[in-house]
C-alpha atoms as a PDB file:
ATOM      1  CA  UNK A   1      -9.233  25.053 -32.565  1.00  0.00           C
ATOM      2  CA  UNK A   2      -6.315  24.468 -35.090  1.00  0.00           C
ATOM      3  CA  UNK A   3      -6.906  27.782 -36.488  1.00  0.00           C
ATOM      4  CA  UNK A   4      -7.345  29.643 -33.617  1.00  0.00           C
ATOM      5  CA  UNK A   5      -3.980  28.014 -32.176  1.00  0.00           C
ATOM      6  CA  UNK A   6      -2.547  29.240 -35.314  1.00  0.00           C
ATOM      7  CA  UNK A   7      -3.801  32.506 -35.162  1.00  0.00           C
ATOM      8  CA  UNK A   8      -2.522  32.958 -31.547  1.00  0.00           C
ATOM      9  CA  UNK A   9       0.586  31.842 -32.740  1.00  0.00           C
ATOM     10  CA  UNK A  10       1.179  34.367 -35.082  1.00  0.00           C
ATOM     11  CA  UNK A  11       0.451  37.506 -33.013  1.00  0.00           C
ATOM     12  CA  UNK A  12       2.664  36.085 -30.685  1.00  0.00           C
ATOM     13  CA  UNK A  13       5.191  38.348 -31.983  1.00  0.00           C
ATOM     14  CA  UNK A  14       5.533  41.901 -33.048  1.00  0.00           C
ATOM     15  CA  UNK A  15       7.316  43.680 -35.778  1.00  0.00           C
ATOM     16  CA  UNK A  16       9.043  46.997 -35.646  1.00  0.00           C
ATOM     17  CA  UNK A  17      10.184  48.741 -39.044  1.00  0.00           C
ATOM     18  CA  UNK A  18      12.901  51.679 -38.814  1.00  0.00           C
ATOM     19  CA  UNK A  19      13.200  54.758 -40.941  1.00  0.00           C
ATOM     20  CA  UNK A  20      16.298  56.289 -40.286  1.00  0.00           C
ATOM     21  CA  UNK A  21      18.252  59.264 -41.519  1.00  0.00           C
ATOM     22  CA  UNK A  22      21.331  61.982 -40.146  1.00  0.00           C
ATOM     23  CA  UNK A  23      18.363  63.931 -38.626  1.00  0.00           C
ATOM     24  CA  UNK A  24      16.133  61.510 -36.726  1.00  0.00           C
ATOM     25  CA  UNK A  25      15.076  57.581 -36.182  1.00  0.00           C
ATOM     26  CA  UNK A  26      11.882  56.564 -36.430  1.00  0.00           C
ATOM     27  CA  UNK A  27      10.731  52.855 -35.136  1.00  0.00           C
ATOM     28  CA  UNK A  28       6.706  51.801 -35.997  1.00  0.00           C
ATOM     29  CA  UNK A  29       5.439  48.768 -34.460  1.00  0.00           C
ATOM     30  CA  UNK A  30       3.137  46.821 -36.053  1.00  0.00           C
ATOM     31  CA  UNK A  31       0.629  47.148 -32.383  1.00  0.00           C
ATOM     32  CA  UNK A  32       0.311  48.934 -29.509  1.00  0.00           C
ATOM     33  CA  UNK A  33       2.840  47.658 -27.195  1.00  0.00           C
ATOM     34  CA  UNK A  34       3.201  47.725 -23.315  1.00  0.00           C
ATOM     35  CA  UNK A  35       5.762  50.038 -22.650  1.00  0.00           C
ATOM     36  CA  UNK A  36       7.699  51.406 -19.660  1.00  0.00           C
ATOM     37  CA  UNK A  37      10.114  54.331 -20.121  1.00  0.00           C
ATOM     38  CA  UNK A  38      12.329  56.825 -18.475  1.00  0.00           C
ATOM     39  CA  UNK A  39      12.398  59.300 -21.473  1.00  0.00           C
ATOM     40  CA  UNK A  40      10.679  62.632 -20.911  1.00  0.00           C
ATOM     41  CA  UNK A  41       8.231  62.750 -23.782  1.00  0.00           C
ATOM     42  CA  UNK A  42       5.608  60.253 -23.563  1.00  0.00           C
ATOM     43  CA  UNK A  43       7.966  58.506 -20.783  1.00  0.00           C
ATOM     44  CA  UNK A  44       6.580  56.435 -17.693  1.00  0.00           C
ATOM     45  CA  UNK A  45       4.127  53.256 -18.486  1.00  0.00           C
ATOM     46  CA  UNK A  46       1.012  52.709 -20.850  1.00  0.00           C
ATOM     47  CA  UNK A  47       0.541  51.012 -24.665  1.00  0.00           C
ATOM     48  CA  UNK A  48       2.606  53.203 -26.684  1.00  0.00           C
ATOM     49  CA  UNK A  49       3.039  52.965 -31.254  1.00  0.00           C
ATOM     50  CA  UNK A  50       6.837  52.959 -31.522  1.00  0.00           C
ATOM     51  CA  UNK A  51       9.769  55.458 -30.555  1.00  0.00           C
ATOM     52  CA  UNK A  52      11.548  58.284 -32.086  1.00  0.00           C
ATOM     53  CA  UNK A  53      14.989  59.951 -31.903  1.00  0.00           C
ATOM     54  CA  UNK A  54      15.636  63.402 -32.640  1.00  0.00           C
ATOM     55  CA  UNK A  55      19.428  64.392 -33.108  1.00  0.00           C
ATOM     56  CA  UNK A  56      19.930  68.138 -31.766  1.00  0.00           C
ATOM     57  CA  UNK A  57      23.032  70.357 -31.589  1.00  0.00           C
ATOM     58  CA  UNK A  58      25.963  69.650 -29.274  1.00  0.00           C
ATOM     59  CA  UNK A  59      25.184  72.878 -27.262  1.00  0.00           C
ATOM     60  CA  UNK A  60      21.114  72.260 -27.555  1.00  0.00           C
ATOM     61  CA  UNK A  61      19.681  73.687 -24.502  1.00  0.00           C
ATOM     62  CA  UNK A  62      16.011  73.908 -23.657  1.00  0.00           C
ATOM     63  CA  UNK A  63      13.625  74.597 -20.933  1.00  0.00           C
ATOM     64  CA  UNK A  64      10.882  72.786 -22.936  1.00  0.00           C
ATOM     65  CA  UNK A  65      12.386  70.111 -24.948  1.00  0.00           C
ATOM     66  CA  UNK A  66       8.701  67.977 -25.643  1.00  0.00           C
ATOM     67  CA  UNK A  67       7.398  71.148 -27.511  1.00  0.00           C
ATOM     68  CA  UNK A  68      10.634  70.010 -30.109  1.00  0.00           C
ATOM     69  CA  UNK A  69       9.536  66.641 -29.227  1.00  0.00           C
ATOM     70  CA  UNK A  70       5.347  67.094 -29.818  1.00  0.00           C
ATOM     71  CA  UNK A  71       5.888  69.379 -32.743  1.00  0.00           C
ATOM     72  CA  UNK A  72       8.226  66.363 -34.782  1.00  0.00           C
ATOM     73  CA  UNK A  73       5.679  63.737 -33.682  1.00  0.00           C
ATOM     74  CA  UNK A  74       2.732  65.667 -35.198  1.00  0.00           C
ATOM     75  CA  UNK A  75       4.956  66.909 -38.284  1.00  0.00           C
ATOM     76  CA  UNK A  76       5.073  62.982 -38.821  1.00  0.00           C
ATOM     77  CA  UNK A  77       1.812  62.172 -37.866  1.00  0.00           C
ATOM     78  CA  UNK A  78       2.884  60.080 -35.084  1.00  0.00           C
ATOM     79  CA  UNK A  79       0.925  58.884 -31.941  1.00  0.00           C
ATOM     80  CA  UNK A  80       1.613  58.275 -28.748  1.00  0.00           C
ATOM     81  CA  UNK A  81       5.493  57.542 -29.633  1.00  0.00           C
ATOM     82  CA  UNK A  82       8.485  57.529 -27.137  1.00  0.00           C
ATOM     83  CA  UNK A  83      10.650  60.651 -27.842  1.00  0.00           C
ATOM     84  CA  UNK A  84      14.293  60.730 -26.818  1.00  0.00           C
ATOM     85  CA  UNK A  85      16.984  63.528 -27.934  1.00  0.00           C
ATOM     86  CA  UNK A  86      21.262  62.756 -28.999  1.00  0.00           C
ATOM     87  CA  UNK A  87      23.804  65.079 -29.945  1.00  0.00           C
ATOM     88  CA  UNK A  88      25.483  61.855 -31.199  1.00  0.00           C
ATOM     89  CA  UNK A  89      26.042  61.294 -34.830  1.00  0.00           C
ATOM     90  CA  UNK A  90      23.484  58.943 -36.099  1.00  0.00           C
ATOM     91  CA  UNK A  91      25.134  57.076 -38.442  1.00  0.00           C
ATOM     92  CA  UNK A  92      28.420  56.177 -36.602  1.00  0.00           C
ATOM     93  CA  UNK A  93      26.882  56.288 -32.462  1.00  0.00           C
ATOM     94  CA  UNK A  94      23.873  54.471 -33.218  1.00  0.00           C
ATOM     95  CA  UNK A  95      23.653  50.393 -32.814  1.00  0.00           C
ATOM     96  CA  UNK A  96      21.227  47.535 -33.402  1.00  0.00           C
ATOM     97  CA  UNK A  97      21.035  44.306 -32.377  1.00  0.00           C
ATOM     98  CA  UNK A  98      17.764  42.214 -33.606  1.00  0.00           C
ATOM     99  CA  UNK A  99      17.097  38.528 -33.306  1.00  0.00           C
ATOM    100  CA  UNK A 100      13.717  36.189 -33.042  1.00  0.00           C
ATOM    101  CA  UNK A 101      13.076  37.735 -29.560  1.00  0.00           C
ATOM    102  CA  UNK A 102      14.296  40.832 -29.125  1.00  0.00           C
ATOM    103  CA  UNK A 103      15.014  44.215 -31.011  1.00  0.00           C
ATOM    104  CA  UNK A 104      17.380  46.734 -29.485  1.00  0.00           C
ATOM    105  CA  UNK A 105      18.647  50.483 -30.287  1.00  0.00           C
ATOM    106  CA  UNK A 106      20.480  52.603 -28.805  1.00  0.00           C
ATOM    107  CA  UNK A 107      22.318  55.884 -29.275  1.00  0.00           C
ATOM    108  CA  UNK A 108      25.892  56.196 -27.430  1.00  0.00           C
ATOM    109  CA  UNK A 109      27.224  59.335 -26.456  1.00  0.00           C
ATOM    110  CA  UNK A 110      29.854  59.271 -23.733  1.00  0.00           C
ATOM    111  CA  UNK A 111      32.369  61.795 -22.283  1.00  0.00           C
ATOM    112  CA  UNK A 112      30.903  63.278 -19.418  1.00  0.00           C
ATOM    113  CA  UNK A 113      30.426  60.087 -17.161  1.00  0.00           C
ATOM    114  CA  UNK A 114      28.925  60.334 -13.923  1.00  0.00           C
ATOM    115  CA  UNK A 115      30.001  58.428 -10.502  1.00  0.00           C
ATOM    116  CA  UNK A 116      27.019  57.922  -8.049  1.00  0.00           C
ATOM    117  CA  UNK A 117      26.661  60.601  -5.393  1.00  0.00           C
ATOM    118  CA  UNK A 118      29.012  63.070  -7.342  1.00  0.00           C
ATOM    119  CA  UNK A 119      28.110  66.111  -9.402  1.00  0.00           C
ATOM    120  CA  UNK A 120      28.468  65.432 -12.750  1.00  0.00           C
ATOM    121  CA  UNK A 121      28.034  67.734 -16.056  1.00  0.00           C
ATOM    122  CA  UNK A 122      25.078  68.384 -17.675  1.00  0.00           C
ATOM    123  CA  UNK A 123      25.383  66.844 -21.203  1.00  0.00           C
ATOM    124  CA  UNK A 124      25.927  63.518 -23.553  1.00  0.00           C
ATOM    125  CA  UNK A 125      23.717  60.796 -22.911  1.00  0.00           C
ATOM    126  CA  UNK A 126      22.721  56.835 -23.932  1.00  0.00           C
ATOM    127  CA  UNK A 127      19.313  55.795 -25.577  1.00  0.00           C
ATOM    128  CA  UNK A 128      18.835  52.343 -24.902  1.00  0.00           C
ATOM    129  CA  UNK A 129      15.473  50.775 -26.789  1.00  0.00           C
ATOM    130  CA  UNK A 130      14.176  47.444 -26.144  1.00  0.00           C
ATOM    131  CA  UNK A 131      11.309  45.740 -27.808  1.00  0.00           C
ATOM    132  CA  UNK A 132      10.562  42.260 -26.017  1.00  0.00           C
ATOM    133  CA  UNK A 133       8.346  40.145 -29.089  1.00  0.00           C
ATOM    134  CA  UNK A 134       7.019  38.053 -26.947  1.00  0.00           C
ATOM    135  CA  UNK A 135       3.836  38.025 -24.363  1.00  0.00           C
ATOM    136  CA  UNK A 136       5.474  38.704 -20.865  1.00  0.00           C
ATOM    137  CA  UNK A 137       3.676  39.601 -17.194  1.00  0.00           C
ATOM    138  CA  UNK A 138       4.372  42.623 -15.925  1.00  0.00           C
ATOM    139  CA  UNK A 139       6.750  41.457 -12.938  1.00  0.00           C
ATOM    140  CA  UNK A 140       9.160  39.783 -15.975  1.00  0.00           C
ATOM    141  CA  UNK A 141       9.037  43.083 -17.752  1.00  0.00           C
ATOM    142  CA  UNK A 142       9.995  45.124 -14.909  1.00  0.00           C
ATOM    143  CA  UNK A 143      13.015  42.127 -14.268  1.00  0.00           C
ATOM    144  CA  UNK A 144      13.867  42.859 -17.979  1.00  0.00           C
ATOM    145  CA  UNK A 145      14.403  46.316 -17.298  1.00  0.00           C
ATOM    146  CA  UNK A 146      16.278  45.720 -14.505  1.00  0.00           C
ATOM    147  CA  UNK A 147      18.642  43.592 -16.486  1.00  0.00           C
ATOM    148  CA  UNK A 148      19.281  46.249 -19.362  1.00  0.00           C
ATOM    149  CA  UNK A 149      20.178  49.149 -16.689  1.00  0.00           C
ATOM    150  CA  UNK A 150      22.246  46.627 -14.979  1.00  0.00           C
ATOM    151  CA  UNK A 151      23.980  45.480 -17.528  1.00  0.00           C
ATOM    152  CA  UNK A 152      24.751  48.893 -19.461  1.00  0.00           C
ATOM    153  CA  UNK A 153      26.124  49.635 -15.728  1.00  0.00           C
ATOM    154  CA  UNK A 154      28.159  46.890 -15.964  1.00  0.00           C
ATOM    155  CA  UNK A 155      29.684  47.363 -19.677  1.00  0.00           C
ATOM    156  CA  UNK A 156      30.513  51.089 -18.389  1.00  0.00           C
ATOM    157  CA  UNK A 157      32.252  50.801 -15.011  1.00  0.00           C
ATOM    158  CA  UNK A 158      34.402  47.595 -15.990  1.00  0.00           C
ATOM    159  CA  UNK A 159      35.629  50.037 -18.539  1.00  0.00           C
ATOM    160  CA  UNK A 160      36.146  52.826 -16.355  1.00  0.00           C
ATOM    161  CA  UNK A 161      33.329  55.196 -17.359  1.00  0.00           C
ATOM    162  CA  UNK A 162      31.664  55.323 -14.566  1.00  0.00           C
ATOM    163  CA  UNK A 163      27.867  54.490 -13.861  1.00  0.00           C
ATOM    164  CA  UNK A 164      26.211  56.327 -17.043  1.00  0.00           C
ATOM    165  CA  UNK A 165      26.019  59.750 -18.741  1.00  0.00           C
ATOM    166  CA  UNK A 166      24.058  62.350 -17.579  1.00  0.00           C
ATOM    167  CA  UNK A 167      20.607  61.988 -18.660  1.00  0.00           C
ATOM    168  CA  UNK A 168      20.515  57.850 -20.142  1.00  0.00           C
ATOM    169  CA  UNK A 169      17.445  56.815 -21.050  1.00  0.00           C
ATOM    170  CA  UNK A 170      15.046  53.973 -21.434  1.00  0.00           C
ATOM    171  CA  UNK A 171      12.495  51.968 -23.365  1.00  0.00           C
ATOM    172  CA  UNK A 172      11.398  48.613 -23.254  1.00  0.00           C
ATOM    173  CA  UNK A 173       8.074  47.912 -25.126  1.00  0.00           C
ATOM    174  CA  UNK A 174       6.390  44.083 -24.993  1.00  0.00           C
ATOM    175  CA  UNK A 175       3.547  42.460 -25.492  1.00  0.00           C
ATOM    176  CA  UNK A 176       1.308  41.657 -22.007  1.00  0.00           C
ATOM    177  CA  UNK A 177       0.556  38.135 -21.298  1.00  0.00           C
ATOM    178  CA  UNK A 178       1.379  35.205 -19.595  1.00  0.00           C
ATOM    179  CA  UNK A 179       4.056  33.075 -21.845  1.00  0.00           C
ATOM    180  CA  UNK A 180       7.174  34.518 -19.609  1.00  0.00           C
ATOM    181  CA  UNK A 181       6.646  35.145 -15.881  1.00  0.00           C
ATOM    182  CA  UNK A 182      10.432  35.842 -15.086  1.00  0.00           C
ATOM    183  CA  UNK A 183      12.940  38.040 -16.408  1.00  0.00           C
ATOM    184  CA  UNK A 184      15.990  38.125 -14.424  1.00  0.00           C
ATOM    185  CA  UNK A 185      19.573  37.187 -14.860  1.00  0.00           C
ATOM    186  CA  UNK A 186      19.419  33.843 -14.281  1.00  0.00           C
ATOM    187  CA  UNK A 187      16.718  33.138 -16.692  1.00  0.00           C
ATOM    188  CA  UNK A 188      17.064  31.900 -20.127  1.00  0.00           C
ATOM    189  CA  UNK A 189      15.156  35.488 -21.682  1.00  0.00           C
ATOM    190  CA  UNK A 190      17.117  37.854 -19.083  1.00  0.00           C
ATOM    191  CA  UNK A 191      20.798  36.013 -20.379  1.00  0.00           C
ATOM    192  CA  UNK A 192      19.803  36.430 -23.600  1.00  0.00           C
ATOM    193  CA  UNK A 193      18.707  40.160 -23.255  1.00  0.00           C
ATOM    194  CA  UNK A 194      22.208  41.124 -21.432  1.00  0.00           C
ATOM    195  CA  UNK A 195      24.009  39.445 -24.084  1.00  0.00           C
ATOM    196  CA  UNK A 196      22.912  41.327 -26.945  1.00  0.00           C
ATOM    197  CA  UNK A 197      22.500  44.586 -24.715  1.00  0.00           C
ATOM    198  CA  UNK A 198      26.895  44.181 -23.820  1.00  0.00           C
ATOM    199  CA  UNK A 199      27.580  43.506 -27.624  1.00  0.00           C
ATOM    200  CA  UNK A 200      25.721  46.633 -27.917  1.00  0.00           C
ATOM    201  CA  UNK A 201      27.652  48.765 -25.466  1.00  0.00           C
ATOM    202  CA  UNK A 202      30.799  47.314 -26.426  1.00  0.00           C
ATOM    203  CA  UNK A 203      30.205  47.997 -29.923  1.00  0.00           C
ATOM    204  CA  UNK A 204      29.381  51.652 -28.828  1.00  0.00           C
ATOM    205  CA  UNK A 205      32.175  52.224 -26.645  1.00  0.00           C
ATOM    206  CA  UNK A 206      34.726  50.590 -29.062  1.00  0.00           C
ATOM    207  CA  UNK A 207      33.219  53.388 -31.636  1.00  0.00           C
ATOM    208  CA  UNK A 208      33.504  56.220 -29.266  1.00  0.00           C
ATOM    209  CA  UNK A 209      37.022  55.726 -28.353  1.00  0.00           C
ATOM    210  CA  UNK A 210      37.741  55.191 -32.264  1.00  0.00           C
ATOM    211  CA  UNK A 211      36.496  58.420 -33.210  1.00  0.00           C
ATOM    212  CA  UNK A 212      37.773  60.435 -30.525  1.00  0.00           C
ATOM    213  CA  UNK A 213      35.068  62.487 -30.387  1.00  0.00           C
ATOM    214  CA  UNK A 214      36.085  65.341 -27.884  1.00  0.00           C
ATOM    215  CA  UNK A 215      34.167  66.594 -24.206  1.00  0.00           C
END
């Protein structure tokens, strides 16, 4: 019993390792995770091996961005990864925030912000990559996702970028079990999450208005 306690222990929690370069981000986990995601290659909800992020020209413009997508992931012998593209510049618009529970990416690219119900242009956008290490149901994963959206809503209209960019993204990858059965904002896991999700956005804002990167 000790030892099977033990082992339980230890798979409570996942690891993610991250090769990164000016061209592309890579993030393995150590498992299959849960996932649930908005991105358009390998997007929507299953057990998914990690993410990647491509970094494409400013004017990239495609009618079939997962063949870009499938060929990198087979070029790199991936499966069954998360695929999301940025025309940011990896090594000053991406972020990172990693503690005992959580691991978060994301790629900022803002500009062209978009109010709800109004047209809005057609390019820049925000990667936003969660990784949960703990076992959660499926009702406090979907409350955790709720929370990051919410809260990168949050960090953009109190500073007067609207609601998001045109095509933000999302990932948040867990482990499925019963330890956490809520997620939201007034729980001790969804406070945490939002915290390290605004240091995030604030961090990529602060760098975006730094830089001055032009529309």
């Amino acid at each position: 019993m000790e030892l099977g306690a033990s082992l339980k222990r230890l798979r409570k929690y996942m690891k993610i390792s991250l090769q990164k370069n000016e061209k592309y981000i890579i993030g393995r986990f150590d498992h299959a995770a849960e996932t649930i995601s908005s991105s358009f290659y390998n997007g929507g909800k299953g057990k998914r091996n990690g993410f990647f992020i491509l970094q494409v020209e400013r004017d990239f413009n495609t009618d079939d961005p997962s063949s870009l997508a499938r060929g990198f992931e087979r070029s790199m012998d991936l499966d069954r990864y998360v695929g999301f593209l940025t025309a940011v510049n990896l090594s000053r618009n991406t972020f990172l925030q990693e503690d005992e529970r959580f691991f978060i990416l994301a790629t900022i690219g803002l500009g062209h912000h978009c109010i709800p119900g109004k047209i809005c242009k057609s390019s820049r956008t925000i990667n936003i990559i969660s990784v949960v290490k703990e076992r959660l149901t499926e009702n406090a994963a979907m409350d955790l996702l709720s929370v990051m959206i919410s809260t990168k809503v949050f960090s953009l209209t109190s500073r007067g970028y609207g609601a998001g960019t045109p095509s933000d993204s999302f990932m948040l990858s867990y482990l499925k079990g019963s330890d956490i059965f809520y997620g939201g904002f007034a729980t001790d896991i969804g406070r945490a999450l939002s915290s390290l999700i605004l240091k995030i956005m604030e961090d990529g804002i602060r760098e975006w208005e730094r830089s001055g990167v032009e529309d």
